[in-house]
Protein backbone atom coordinates (compact mmCIF):
# COMPACT_ATOMS: atom_id res chain seq x y z
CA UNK A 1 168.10 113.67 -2.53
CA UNK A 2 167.18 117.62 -3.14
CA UNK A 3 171.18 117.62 -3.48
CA UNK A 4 171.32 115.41 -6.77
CA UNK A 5 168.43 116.60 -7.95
CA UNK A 6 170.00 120.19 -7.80
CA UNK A 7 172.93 119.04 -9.46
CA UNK A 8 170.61 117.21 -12.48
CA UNK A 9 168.76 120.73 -12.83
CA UNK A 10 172.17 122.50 -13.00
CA UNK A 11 173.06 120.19 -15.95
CA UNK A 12 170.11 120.41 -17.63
CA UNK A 13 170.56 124.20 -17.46
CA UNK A 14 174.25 123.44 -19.08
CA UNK A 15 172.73 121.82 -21.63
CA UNK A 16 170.99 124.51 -22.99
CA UNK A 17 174.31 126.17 -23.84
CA UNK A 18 175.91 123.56 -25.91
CA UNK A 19 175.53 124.24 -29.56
CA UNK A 20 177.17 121.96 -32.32
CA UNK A 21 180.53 122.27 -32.92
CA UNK A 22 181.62 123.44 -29.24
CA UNK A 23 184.46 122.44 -27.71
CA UNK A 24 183.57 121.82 -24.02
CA UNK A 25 185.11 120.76 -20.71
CA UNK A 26 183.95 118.01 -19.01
CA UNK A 27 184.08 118.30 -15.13
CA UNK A 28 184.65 115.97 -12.47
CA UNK A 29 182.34 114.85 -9.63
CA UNK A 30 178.42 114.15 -9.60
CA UNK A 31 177.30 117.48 -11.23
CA UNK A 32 179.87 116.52 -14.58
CA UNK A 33 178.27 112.96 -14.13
CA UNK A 34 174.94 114.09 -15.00
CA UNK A 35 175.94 116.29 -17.86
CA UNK A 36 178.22 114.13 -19.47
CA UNK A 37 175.19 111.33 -19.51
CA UNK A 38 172.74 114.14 -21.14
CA UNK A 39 175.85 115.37 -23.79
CA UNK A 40 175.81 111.67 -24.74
CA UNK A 41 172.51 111.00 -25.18
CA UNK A 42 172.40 114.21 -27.96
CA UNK A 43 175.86 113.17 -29.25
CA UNK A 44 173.84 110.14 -30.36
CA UNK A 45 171.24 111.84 -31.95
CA UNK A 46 173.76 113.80 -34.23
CA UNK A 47 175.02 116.53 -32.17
CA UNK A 48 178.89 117.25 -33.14
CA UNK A 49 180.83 118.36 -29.90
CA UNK A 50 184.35 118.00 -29.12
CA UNK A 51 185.17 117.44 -25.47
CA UNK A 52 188.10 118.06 -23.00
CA UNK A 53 188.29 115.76 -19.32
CA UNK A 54 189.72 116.76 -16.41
CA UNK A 55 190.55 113.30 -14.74
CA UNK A 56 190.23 109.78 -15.88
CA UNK A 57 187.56 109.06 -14.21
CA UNK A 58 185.60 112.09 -16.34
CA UNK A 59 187.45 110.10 -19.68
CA UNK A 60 186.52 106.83 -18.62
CA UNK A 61 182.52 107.45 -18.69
CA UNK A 62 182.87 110.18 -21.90
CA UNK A 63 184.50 107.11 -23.63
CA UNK A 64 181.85 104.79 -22.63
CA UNK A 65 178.69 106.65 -23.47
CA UNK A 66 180.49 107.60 -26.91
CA UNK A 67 181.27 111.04 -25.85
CA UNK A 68 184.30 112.39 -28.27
CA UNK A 69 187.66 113.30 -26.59
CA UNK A 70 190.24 115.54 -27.83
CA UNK A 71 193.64 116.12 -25.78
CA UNK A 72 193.97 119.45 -24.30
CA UNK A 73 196.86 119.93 -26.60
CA UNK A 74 194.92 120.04 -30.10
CA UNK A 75 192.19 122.58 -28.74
CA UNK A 76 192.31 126.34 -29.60
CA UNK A 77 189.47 126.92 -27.48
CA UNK A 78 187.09 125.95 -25.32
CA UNK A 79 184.06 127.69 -25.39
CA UNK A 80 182.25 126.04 -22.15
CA UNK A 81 183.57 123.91 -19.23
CA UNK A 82 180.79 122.14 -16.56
CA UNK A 83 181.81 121.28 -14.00
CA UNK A 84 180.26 121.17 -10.15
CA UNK A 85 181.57 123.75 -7.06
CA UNK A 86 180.78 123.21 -3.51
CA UNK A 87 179.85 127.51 -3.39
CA UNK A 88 179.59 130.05 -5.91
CA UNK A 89 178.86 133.80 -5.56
CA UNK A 90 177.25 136.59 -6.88
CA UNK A 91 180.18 137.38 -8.94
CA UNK A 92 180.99 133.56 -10.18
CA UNK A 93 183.36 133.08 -7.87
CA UNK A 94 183.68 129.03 -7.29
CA UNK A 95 185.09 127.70 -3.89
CA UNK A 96 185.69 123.96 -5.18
CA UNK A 97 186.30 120.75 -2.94
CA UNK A 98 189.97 119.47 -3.05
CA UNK A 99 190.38 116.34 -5.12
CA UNK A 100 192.78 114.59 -7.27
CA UNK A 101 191.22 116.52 -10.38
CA UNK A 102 191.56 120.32 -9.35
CA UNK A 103 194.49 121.04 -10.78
CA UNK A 104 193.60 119.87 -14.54
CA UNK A 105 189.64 121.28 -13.52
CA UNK A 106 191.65 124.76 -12.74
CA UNK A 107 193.47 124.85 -16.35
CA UNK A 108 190.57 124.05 -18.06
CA UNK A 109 188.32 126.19 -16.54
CA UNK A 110 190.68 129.11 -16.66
CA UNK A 111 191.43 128.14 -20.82
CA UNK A 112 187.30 128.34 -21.03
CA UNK A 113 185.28 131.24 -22.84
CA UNK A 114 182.15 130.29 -20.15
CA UNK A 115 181.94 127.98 -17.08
């Protein structure tokens, strides 16, 4: 429970970031969850974003909470990607869990101005 609760606060602390007309990455896992429900809930109050995903399942609940999508392809730059990490460090070093998105979370993050 502390765990989810962790990961809520961290998005919440995402949010704070996102300004209109961003271009951000969307993560994969629990932690991207929780953000991507909060980015929706000010995309429907006006906010203008443009947003990246790193796996389908990312696309799937951006396109169902009305989240826009852009392909990777059409963006000249991302200026934030959230996503979760199992560890991070002092320096912002991430040790991520393997799954079926890290490759496409790895190109996105590394194309980001801020993760």
């Amino acid at each position: 429970m502390a765990n989810e609760l962790e990961k809520e606060n961290a998005a919440i602390a995402a949010m704070e970031y996102v300004e209109d007309g961003m271009t951000i990455g969307l993560g994969t896992g629990s932690t991207a969850k929780f953000f991507v429900e909060m980015l929706a809930e000010e995309v429907a109050d006006g906010l203008v974003v443009r947003c990246i995903e790193t796996s389908e399942q990312t696309r799937r609940l951006a396109e169902s909470l009305g989240v826009p999508l852009i392909p990777f392809e059409q963006v000249d730059r991302i200026h934030m990607t959230v996503d979760g990490a199992d560890e991070v460090d002092s320096n912002g070093n991430m040790i991520k869990g393997g799954g079926a998105a890290l490759l496409r979370e790895k190109i996105i993050a590394n194309a980001s101005d801020h993760m």
